[in-house]
C-alpha atoms as a PDB file:
ATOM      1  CA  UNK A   1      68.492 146.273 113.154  1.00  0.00           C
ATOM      2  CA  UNK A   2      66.661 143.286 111.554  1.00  0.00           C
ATOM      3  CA  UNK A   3      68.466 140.230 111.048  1.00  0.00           C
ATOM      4  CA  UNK A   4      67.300 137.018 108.876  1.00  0.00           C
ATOM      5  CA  UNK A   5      68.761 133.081 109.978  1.00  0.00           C
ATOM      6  CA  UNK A   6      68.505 130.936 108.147  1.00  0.00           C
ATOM      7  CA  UNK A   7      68.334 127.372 109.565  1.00  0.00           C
ATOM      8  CA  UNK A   8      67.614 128.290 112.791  1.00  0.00           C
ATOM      9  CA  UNK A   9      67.565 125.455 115.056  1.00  0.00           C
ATOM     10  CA  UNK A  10      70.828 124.307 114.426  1.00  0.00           C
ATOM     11  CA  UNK A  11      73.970 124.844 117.057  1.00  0.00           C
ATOM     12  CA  UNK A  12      75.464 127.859 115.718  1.00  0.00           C
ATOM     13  CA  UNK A  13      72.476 129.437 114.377  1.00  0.00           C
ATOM     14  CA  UNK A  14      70.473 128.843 117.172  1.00  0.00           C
ATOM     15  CA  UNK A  15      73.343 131.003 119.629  1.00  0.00           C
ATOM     16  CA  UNK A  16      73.562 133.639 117.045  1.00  0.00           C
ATOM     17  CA  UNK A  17      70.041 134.427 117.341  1.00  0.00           C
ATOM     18  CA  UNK A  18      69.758 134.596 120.983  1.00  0.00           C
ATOM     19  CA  UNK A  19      73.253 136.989 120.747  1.00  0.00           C
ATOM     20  CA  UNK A  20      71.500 139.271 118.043  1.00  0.00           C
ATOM     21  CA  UNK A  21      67.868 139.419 120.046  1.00  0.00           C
ATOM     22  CA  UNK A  22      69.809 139.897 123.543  1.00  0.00           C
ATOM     23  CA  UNK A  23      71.638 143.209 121.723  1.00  0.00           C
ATOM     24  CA  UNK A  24      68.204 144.478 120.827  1.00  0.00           C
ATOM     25  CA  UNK A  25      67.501 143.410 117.436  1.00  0.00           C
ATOM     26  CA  UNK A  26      64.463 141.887 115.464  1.00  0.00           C
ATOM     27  CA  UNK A  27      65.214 138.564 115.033  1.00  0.00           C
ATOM     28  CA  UNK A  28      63.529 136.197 112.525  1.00  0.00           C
ATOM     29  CA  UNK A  29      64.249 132.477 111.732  1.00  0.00           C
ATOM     30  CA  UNK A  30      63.821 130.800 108.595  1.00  0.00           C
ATOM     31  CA  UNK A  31      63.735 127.111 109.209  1.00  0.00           C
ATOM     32  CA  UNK A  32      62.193 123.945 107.435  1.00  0.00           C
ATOM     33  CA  UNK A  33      60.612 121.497 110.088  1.00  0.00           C
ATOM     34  CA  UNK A  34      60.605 122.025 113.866  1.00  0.00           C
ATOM     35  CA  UNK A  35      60.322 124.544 115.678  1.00  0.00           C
ATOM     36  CA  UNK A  36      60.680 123.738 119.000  1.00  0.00           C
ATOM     37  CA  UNK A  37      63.773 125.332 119.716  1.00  0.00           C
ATOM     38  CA  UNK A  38      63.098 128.451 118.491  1.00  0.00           C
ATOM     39  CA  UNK A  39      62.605 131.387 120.988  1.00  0.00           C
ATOM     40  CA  UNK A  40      58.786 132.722 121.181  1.00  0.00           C
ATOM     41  CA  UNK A  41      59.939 136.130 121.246  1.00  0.00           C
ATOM     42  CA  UNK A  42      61.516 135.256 118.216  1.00  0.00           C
ATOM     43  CA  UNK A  43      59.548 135.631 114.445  1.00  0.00           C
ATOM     44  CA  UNK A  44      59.361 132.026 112.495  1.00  0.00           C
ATOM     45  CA  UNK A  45      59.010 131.838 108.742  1.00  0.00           C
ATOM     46  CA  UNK A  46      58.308 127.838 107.990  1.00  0.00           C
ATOM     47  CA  UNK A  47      60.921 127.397 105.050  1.00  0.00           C
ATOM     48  CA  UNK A  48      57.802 124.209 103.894  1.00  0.00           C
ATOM     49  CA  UNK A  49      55.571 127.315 103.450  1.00  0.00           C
ATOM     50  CA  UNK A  50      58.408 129.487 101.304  1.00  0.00           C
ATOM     51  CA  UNK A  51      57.233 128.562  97.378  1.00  0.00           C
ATOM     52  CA  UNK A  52      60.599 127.270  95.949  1.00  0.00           C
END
């Protein structure tokens, strides 16, 4: 299954995707600034990039 979060570097968000990838599923984070706690096996959309 695929699964889009958005904010993902907060708390909850964050745990959620690390539950979803661990049960097998493409995970990918929509976030707006850093990116350091995302996962590398993880796919990273830069919410700054998204055209509003």
């Amino acid at each position: 299954m695929k699964i889009l979060i958005t904010g993902g570097t907060t708390f909850v968000s964050k745990y959620s995707a690390e539950y979803f990838f661990a049960k097998g599923n493409d995970v990918t984070v929509i976030n707006r600034g850093s990116r350091t706690q995302v996962k590398p096996y993880m796919q990273y959309i830069d919410n700054y990039l998204v055209k509003q």
